[in-house]
C-alpha atoms as a PDB file:
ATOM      1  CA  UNK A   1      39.819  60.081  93.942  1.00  0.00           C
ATOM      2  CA  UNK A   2      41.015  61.237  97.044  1.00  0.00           C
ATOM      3  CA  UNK A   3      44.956  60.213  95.910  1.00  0.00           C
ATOM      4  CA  UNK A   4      44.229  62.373  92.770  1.00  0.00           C
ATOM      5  CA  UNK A   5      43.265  65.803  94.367  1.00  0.00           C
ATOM      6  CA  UNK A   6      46.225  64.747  97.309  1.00  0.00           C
ATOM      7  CA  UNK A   7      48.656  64.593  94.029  1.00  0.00           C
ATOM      8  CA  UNK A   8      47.278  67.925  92.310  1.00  0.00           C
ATOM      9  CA  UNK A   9      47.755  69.648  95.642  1.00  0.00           C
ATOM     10  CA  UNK A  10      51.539  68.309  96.063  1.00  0.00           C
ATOM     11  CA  UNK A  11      52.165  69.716  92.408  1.00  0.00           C
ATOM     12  CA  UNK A  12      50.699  73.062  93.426  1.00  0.00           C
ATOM     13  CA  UNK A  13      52.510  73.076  96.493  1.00  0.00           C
ATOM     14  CA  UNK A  14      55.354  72.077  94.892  1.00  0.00           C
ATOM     15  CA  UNK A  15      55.416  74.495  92.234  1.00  0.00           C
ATOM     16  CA  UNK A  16      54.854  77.447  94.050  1.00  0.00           C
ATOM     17  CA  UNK A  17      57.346  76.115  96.444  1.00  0.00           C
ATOM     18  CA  UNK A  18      59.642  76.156  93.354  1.00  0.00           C
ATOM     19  CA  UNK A  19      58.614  79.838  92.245  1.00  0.00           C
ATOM     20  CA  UNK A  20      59.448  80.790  96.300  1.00  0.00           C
ATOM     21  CA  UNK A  21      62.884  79.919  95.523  1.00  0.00           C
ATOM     22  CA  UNK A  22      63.213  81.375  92.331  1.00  0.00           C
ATOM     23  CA  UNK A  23      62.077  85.164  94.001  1.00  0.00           C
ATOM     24  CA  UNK A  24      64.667  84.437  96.810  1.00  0.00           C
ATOM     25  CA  UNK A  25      67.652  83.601  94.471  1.00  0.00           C
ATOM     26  CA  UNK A  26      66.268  86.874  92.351  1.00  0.00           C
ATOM     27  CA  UNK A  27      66.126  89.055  95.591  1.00  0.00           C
ATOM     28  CA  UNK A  28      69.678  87.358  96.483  1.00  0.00           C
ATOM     29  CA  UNK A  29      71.120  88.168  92.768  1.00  0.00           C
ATOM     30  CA  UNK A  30      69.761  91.869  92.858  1.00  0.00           C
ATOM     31  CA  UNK A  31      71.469  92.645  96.467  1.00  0.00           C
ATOM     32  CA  UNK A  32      74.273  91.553  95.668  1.00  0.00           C
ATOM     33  CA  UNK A  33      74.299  93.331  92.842  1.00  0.00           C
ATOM     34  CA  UNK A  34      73.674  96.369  95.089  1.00  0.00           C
ATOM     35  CA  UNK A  35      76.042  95.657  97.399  1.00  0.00           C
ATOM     36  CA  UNK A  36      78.849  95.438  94.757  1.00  0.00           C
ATOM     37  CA  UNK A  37      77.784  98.864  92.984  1.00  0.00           C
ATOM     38  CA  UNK A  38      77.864 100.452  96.763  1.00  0.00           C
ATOM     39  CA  UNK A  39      81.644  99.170  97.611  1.00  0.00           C
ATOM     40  CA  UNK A  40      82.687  99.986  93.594  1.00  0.00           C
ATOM     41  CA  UNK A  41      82.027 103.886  94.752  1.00  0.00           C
ATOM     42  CA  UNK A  42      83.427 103.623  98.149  1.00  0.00           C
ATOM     43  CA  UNK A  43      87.177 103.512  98.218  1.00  0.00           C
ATOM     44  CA  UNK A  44      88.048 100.650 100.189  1.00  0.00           C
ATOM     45  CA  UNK A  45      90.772  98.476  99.783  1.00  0.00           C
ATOM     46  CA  UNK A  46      91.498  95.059  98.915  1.00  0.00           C
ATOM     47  CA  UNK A  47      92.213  92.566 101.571  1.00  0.00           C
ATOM     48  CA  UNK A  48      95.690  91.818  99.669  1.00  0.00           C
ATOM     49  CA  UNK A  49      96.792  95.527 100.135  1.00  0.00           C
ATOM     50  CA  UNK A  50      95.578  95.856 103.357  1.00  0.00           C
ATOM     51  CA  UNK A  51      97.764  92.885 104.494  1.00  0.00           C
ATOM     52  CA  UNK A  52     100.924  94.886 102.447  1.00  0.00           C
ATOM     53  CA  UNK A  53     100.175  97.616 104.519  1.00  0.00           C
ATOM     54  CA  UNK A  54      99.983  95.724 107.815  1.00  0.00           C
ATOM     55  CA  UNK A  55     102.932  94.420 107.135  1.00  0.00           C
ATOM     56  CA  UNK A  56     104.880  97.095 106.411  1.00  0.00           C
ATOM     57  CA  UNK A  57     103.669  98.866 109.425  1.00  0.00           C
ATOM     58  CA  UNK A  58     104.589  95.813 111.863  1.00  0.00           C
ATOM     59  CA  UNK A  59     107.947  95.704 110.237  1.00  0.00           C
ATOM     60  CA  UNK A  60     108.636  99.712 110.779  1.00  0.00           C
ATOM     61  CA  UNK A  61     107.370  99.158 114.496  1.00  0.00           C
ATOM     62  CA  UNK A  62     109.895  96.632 115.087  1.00  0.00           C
ATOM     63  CA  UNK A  63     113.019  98.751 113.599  1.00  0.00           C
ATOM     64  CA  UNK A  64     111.346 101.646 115.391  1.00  0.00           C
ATOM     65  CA  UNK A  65     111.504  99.433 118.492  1.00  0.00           C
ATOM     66  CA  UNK A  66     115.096  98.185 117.811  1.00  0.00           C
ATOM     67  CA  UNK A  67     116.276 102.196 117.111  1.00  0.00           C
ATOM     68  CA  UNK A  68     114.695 102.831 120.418  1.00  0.00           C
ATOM     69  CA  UNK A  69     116.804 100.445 122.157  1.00  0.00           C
ATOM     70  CA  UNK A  70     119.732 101.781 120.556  1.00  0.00           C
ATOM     71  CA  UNK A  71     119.286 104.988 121.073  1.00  0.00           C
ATOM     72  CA  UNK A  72     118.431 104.297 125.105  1.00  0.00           C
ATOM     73  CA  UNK A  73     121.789 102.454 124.889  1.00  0.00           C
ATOM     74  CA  UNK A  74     123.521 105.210 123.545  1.00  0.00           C
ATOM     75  CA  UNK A  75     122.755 107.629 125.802  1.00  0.00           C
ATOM     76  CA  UNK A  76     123.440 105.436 128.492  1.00  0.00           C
ATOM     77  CA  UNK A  77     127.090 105.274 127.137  1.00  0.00           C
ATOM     78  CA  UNK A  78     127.255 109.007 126.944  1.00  0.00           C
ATOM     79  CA  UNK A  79     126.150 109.822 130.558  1.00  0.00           C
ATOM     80  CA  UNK A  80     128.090 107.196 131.786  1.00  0.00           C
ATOM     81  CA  UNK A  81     131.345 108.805 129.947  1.00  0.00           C
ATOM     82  CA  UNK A  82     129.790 112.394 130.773  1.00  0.00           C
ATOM     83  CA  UNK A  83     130.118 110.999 134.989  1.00  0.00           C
ATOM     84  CA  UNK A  84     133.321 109.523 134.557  1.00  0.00           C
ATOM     85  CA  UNK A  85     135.208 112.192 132.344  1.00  0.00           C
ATOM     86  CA  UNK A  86     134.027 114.865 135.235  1.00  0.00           C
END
């Protein structure tokens, strides 16, 4: 007797066990739900055009970086003719 009520408490436990998991993968469903409603109205951007736009800036930094250069060179050139053309 005592096996039988042991076995209809691990089927009660069991089942509401099984009805715990079923609200938590409901709760889990609904947010993110939520959450994808929320970031459909807020403009963000995709991770793939983010990237784009990194690179593009890191590439522009780089020729800015190399015009720089060129430009400090340049100048050099001309103050250096400026001294000895005086």
């Amino acid at each position: 007797m005592d096996n039988r009520i042991l076995d209809d408490l691990a089927k009660v436990a069991a089942g509401a066990l099984g009805g715990v998991s079923g609200v938590r993968q409901e709760i889990e469903a609904r947010l993110r739900q939520q959450f994808e409603r929320v970031l459909a109205n807020m403009e963000v951007v995709s991770r793939e055009e983010f990237e784009v736009v990194r690179a593009m800036a890191a590439k522009a930094r780089a020729e800015q970086e190399t015009l720089a250069a060129r430009v400090a060179a340049l100048e050099e050139r001309l103050a250096n003719s400026t001294v000895s053309g005086t």
